[in-house]
N, C-alpha and C. Protein backbone atom coordinates (compact mmCIF):
# COMPACT_ATOMS: atom_id res chain seq x y z
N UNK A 1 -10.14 0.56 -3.46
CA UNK A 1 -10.22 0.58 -4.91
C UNK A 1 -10.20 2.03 -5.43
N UNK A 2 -10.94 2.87 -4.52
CA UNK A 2 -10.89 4.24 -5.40
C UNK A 2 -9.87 5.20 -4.86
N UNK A 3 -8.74 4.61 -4.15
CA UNK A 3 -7.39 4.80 -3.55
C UNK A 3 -6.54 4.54 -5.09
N UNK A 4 -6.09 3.29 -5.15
CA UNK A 4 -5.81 2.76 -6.47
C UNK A 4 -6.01 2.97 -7.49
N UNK A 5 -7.63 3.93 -7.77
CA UNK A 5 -7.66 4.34 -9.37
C UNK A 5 -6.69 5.48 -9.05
N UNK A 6 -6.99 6.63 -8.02
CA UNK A 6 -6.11 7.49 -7.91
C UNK A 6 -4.74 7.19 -8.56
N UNK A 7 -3.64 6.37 -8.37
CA UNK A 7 -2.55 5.88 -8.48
C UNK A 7 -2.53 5.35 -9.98
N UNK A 8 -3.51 4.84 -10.54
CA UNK A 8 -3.55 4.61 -11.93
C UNK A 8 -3.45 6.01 -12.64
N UNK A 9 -4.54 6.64 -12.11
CA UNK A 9 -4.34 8.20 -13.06
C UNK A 9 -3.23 8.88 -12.93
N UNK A 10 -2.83 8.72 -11.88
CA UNK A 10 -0.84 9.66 -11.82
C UNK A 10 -0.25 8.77 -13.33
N UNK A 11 -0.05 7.36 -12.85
CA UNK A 11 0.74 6.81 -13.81
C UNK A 11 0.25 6.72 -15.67
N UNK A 12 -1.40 6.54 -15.26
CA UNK A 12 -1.80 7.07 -16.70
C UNK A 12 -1.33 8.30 -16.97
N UNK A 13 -1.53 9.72 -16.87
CA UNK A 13 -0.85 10.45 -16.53
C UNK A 13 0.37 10.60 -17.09
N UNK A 14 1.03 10.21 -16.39
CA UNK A 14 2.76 10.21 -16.95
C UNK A 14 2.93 9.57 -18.72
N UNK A 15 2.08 8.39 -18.70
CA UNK A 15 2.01 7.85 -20.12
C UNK A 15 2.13 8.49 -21.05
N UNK A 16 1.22 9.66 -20.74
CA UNK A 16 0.26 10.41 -21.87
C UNK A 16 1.74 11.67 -21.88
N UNK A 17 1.85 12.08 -21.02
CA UNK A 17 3.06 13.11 -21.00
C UNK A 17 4.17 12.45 -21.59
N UNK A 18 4.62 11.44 -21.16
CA UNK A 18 5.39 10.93 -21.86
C UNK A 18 5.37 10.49 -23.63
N UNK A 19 4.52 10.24 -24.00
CA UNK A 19 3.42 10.49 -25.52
C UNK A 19 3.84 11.50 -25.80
N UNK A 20 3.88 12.64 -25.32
CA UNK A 20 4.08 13.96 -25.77
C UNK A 20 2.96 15.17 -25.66
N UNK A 21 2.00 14.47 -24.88
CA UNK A 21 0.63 15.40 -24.26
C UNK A 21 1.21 16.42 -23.60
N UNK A 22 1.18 17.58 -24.33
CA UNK A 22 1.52 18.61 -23.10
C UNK A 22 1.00 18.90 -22.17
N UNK A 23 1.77 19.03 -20.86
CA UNK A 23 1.09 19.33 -18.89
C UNK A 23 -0.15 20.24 -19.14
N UNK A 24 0.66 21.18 -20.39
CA UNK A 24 -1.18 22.20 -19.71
C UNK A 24 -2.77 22.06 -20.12
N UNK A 25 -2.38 20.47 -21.15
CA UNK A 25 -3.62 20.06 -22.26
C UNK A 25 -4.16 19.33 -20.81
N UNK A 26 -3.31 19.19 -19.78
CA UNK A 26 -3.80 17.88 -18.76
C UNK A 26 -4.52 18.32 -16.85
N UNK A 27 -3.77 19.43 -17.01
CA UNK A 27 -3.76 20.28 -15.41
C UNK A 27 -5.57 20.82 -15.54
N UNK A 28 -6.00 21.51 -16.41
CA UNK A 28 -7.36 22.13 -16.21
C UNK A 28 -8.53 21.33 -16.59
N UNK A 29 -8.55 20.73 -17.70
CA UNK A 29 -9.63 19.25 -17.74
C UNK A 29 -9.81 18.25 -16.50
N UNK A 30 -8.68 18.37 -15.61
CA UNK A 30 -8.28 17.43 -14.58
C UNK A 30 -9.18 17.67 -13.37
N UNK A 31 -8.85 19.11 -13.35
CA UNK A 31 -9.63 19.89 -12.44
C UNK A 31 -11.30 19.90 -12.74
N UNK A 32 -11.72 20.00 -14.37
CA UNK A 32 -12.78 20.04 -14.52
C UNK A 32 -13.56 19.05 -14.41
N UNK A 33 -13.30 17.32 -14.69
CA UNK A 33 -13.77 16.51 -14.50
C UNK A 33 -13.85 16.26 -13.02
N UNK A 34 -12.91 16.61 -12.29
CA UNK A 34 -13.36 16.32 -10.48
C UNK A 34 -14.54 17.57 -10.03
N UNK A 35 -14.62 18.68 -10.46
CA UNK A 35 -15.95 19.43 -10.29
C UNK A 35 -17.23 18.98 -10.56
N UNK A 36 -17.44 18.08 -12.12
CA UNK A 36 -17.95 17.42 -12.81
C UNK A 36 -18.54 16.10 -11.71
N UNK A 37 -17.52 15.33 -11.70
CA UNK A 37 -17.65 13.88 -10.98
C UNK A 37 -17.92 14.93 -9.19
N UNK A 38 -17.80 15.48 -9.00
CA UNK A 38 -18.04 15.69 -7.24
C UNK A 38 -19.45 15.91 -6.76
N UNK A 39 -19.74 16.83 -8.10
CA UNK A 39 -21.81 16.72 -7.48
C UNK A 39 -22.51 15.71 -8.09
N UNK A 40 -22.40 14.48 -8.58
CA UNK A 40 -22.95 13.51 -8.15
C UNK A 40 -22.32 12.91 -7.17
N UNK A 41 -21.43 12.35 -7.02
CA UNK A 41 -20.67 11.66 -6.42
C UNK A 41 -21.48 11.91 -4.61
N UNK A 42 -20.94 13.36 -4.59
CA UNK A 42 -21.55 14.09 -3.36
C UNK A 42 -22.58 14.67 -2.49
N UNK A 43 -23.50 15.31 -3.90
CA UNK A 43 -25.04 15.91 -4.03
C UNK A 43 -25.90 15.80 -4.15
N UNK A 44 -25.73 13.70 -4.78
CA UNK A 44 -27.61 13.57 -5.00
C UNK A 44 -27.51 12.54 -4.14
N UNK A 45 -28.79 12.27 -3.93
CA UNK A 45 -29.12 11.29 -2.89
C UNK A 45 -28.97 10.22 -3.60
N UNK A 46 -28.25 8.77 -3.43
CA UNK A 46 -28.42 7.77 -4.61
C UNK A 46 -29.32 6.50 -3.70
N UNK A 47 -29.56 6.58 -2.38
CA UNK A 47 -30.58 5.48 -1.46
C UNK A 47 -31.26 4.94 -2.75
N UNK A 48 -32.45 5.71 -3.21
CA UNK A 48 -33.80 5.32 -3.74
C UNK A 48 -33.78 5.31 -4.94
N UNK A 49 -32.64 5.51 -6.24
CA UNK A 49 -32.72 5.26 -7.40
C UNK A 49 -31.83 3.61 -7.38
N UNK A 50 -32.05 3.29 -8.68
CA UNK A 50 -31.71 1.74 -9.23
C UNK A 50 -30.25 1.98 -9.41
N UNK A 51 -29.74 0.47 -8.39
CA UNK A 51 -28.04 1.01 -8.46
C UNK A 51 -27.19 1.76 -7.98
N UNK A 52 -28.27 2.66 -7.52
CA UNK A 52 -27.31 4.28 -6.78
C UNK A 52 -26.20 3.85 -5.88
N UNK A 53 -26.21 2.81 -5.35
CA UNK A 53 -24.77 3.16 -4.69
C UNK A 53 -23.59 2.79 -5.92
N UNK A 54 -24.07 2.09 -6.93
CA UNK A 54 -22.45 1.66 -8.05
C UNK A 54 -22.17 2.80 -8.70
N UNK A 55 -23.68 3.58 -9.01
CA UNK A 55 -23.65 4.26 -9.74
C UNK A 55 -22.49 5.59 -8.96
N UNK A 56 -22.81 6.00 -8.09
CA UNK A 56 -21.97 6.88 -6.84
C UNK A 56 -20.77 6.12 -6.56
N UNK A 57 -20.69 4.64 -6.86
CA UNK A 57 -19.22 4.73 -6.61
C UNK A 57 -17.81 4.53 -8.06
N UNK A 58 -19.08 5.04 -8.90
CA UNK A 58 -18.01 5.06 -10.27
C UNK A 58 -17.92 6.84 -10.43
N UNK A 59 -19.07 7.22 -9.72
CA UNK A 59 -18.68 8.85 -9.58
C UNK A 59 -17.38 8.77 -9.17
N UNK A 60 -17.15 8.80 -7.63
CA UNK A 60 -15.93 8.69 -6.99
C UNK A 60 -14.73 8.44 -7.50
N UNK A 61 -14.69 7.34 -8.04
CA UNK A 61 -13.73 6.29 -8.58
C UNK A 61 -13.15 7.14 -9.90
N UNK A 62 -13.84 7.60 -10.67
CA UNK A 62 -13.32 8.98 -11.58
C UNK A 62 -13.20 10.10 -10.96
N UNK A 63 -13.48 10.61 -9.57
CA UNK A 63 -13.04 11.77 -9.54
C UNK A 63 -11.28 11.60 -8.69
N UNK A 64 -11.46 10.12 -8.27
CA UNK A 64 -10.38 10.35 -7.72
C UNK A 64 -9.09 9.45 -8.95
N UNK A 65 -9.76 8.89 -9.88
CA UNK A 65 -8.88 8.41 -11.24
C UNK A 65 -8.61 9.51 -11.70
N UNK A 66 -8.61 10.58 -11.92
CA UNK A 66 -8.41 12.18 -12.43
C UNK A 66 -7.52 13.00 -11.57
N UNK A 67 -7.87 12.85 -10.52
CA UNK A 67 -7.19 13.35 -9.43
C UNK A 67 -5.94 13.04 -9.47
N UNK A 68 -5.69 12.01 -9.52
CA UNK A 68 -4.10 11.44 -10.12
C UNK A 68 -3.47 11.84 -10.85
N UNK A 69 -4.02 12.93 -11.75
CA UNK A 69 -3.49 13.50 -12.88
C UNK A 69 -2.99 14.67 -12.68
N UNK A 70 -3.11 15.55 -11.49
CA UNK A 70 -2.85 16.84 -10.95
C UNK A 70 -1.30 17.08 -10.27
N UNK A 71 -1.08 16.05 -9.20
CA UNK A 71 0.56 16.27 -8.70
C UNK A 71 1.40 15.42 -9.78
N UNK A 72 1.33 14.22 -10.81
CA UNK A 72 1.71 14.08 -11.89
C UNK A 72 2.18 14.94 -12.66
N UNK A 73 1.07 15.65 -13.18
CA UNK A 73 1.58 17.18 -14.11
C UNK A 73 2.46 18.33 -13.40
N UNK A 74 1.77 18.25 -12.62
CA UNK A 74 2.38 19.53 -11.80
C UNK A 74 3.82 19.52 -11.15
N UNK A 75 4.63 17.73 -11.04
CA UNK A 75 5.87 17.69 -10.98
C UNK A 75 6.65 17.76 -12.31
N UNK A 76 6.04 17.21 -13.43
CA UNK A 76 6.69 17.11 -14.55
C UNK A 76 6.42 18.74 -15.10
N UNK A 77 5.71 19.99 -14.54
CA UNK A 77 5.92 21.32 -14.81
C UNK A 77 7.32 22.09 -14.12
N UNK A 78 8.19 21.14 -12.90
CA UNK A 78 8.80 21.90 -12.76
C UNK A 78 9.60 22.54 -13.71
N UNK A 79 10.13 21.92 -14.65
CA UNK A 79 11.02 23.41 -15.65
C UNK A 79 10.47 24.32 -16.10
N UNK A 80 9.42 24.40 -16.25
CA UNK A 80 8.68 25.13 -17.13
C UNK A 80 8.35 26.67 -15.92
N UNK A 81 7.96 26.04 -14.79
CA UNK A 81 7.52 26.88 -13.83
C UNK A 81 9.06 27.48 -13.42
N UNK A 82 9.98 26.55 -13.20
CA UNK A 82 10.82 27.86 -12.69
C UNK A 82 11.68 28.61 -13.19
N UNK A 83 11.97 30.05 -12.51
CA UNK A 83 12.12 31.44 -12.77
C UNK A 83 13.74 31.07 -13.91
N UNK A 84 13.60 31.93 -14.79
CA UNK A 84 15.18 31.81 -15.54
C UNK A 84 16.21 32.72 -14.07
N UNK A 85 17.25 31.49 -14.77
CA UNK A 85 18.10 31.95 -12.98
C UNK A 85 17.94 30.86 -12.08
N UNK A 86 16.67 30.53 -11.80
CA UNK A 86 16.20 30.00 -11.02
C UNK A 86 17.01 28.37 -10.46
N UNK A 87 16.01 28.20 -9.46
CA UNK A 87 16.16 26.52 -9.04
C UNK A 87 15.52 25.61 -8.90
N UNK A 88 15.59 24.69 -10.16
CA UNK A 88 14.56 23.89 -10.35
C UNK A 88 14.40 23.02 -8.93
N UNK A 89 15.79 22.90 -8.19
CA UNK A 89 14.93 21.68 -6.93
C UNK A 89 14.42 22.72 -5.91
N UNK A 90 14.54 24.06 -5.91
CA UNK A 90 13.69 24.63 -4.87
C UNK A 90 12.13 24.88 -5.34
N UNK A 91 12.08 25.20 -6.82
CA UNK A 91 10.38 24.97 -7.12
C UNK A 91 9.99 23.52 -7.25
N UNK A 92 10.93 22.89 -6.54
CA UNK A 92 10.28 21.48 -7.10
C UNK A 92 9.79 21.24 -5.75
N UNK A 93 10.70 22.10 -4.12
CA UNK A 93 10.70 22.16 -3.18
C UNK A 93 9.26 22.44 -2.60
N UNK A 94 9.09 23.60 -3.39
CA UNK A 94 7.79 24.28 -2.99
C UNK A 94 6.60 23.48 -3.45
N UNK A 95 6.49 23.49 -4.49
CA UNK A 95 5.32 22.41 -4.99
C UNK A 95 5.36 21.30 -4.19
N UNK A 96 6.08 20.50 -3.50
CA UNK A 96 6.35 19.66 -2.67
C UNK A 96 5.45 20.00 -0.97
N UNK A 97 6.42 21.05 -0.25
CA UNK A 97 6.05 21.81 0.70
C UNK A 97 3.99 22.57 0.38
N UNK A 98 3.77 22.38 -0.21
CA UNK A 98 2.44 22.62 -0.31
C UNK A 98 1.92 21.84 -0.25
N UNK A 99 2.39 20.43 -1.28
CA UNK A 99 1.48 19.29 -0.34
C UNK A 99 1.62 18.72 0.23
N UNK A 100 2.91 18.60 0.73
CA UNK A 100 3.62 17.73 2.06
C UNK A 100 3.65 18.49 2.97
N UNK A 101 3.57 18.24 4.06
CA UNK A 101 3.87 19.86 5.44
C UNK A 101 4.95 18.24 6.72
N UNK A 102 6.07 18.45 6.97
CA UNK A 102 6.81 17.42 7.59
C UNK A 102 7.13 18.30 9.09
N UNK A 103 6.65 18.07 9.94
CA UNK A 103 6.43 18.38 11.30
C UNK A 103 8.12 18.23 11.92
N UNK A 104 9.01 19.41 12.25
CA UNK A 104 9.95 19.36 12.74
C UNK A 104 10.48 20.04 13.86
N UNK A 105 11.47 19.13 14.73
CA UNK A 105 11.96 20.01 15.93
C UNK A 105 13.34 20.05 15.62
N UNK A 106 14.08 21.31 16.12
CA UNK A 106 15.22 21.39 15.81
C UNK A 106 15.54 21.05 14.58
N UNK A 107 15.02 21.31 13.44
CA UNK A 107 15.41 20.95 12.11
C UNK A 107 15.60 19.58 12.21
N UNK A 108 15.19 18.60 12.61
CA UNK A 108 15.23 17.12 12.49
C UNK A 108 13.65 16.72 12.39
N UNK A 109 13.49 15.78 11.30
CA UNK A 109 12.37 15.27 11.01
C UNK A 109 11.59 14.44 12.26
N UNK A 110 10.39 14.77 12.76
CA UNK A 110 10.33 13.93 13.61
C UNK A 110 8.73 12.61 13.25
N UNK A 111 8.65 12.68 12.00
CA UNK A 111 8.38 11.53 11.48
C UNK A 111 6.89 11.50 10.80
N UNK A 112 6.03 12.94 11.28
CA UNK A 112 4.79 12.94 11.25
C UNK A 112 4.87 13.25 9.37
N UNK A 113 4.44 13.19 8.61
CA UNK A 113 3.82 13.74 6.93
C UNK A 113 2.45 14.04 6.73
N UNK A 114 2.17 15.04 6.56
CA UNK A 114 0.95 15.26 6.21
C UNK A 114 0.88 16.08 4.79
N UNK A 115 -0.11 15.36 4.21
CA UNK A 115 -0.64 16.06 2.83
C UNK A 115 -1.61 17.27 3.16
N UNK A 116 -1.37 17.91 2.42
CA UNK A 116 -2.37 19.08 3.09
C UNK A 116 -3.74 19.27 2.71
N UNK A 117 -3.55 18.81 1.30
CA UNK A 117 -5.18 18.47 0.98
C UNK A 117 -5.55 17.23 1.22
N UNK A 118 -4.66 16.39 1.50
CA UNK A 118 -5.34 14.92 1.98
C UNK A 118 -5.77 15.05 3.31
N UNK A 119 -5.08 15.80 4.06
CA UNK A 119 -5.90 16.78 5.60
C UNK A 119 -6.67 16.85 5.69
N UNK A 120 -6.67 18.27 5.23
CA UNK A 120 -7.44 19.45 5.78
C UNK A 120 -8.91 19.36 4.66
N UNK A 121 -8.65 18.87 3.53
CA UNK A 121 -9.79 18.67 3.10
C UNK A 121 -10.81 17.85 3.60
N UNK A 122 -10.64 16.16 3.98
CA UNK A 122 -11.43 15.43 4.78
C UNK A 122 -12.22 16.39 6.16
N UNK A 123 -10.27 16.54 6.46
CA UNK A 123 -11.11 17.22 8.11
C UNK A 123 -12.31 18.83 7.55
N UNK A 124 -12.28 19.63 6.68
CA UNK A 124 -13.06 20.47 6.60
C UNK A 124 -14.47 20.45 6.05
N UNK A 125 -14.67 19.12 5.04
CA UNK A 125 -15.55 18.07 4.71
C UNK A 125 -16.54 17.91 6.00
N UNK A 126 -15.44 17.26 7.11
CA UNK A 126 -16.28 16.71 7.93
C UNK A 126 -16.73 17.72 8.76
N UNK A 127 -16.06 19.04 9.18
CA UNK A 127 -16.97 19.69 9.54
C UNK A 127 -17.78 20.52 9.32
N UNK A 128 -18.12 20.90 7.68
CA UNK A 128 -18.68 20.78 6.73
C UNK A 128 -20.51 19.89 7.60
N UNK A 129 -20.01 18.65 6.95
CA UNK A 129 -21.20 18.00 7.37
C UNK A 129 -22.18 17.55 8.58
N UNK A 130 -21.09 17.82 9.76
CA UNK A 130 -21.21 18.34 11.09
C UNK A 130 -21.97 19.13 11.26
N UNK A 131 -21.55 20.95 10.85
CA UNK A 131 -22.13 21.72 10.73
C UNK A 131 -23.80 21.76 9.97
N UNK A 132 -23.58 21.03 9.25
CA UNK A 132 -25.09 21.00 8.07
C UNK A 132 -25.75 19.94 8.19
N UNK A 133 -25.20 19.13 8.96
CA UNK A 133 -26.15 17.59 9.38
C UNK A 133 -25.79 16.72 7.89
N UNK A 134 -25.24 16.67 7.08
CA UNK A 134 -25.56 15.61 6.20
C UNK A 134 -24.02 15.88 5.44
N UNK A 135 -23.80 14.39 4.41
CA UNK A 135 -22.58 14.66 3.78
C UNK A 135 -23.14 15.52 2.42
N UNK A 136 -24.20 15.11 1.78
CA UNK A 136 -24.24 15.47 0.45
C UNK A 136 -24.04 17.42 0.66
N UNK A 137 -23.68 17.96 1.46
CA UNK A 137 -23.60 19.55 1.38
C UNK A 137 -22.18 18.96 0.98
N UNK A 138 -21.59 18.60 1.22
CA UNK A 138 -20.22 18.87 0.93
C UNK A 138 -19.70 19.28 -0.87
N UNK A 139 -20.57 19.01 -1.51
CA UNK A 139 -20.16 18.99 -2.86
C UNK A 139 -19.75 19.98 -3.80
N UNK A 140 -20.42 21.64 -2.67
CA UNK A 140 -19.83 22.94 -2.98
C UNK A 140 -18.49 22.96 -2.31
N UNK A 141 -17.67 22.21 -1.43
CA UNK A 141 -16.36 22.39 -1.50
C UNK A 141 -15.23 22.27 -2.04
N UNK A 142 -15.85 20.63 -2.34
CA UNK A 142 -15.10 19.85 -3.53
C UNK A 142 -15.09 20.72 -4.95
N UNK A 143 -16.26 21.43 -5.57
CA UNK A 143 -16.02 22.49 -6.40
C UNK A 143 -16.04 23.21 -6.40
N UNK A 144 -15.51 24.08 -4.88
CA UNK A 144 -14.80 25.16 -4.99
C UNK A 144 -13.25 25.09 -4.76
N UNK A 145 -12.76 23.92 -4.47
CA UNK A 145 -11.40 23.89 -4.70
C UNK A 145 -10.90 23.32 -5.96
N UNK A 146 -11.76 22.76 -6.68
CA UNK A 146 -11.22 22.58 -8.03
C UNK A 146 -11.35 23.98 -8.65
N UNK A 147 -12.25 24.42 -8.34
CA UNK A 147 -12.34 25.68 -9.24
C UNK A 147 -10.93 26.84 -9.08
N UNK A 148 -10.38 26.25 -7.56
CA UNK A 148 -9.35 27.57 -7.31
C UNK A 148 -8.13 26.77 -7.94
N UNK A 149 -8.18 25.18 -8.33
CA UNK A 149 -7.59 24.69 -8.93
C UNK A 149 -7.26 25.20 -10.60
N UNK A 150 -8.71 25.07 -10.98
CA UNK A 150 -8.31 25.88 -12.25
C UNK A 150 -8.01 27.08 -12.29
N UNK A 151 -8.36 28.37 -11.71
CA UNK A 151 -7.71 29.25 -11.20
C UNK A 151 -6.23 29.45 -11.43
N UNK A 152 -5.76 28.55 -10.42
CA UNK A 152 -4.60 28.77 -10.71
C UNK A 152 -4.03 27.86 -11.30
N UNK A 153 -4.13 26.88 -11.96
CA UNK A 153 -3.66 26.28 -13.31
C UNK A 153 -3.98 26.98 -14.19
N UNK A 154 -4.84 27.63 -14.25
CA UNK A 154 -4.78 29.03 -16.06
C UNK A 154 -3.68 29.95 -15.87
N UNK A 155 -3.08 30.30 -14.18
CA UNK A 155 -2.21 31.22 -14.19
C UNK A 155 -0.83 30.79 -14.37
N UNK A 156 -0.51 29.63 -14.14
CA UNK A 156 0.70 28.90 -14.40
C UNK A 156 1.30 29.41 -15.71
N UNK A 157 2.75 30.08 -15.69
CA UNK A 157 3.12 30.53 -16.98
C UNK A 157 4.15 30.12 -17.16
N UNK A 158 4.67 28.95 -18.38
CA UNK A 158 6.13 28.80 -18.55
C UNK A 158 6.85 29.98 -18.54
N UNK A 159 7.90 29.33 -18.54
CA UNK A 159 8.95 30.50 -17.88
C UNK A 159 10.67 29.55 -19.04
N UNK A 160 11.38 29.72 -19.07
CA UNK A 160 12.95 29.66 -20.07
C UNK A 160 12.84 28.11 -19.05
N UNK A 161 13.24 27.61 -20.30
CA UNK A 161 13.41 26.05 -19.56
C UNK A 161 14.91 26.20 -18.77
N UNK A 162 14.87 25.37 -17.65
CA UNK A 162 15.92 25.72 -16.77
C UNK A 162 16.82 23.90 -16.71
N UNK A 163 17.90 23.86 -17.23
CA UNK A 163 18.51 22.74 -17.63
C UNK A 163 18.88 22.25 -15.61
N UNK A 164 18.58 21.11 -15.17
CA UNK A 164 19.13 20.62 -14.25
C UNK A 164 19.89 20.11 -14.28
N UNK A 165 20.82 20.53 -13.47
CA UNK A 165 22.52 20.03 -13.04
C UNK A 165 22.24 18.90 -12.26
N UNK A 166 23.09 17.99 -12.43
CA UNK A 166 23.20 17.40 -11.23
C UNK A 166 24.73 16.93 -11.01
N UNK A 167 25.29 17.00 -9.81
CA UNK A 167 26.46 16.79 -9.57
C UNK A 167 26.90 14.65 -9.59
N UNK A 168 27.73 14.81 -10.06
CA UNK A 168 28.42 13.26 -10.01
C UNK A 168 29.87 13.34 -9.78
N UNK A 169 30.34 12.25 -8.79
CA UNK A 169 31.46 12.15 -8.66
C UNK A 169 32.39 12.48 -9.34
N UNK A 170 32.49 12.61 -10.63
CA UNK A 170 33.61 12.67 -11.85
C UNK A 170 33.33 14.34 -12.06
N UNK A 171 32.30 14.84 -12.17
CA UNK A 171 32.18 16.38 -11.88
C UNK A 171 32.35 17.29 -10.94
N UNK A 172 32.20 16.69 -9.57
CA UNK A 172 32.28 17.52 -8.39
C UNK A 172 33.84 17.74 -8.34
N UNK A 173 34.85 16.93 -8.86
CA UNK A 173 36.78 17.44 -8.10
C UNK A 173 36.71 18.78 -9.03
């Protein structure tokens, strides 16, 4: 379920952009509500209060309904982000390649995909809590990568909108 809100917030998300919400009203609130939703979600103990586990799992459930809202925006920024001159499918490449990493030999795909924050975050989480004996430490990680999130979503600077070509049969002779 809190897989699925994820997937609602991309597509909510797109709605709202599509509305005419501009990407950058959407990229840093996005970030701020998952900082927001991560230390409860992560930091308090919810055992011994009334409810605490629904209550902790509507934390979650918004930080990862929000979360949806981040590679959403951040694909619909490619024109904006790339360079005049530029190539919109190679920054679309890169933004891609940052969160996809596709494991290859000889330049042939050999099938593995990994997200890189869908990774390396769990796995650093867990040793995170390994290290410290418990999960609730984890909740300074979760907001410190939103924070480098906003970071660098304040630095994001449009740039000359860059018109995409695309080739079609009747254009390419």
């Amino acid at each position: 379920m809190v897989g699925a809100a994820n997937a609602v917030g991309s597509i909510g998300t797109a709605a709202l952009m599509r509305r005419g919400l501009p990407t950058r009203v959407l990229i840093v609130p996005a970030f701020v509500v998952m900082a927001v939703t991560s230390v409860p979600a992560f930091a308090v103990d919810w055992n011994g209060l009334p409810a605490g586990s629904a209550r902790q799992f509507v934390c979650v459930t918004v930080f990862s309904l929000t979360g949806g809202a981040i590679p959403a925006t951040l694909l619909r920024m490619i024109g904006e982000l790339t360079p005049a001159g530029g190539s919109a499918p190679a920054t679309m490449g890169l933004i891609q390649q940052l969160s996809d990493l596709q494991r290859k030999t000889d330049g042939k795909p050999i099938g593995y995909r990994f997200n890189v924050g869908g990774f390396l975050g769990p796995t650093v989480a867990a040793w995170l809590a390994t290290r410290t004996g418990d999960w609730p430490s984890t909740w300074w990680l979760t907001c410190a990568c939103t924070a480098a999130g906003i970071a660098l979503g304040l630095r994001l600077r449009p740039r000359a909108r860059v018109p995409v070509r695309v080739a079609t049969p009747a254009s390419s002779g």
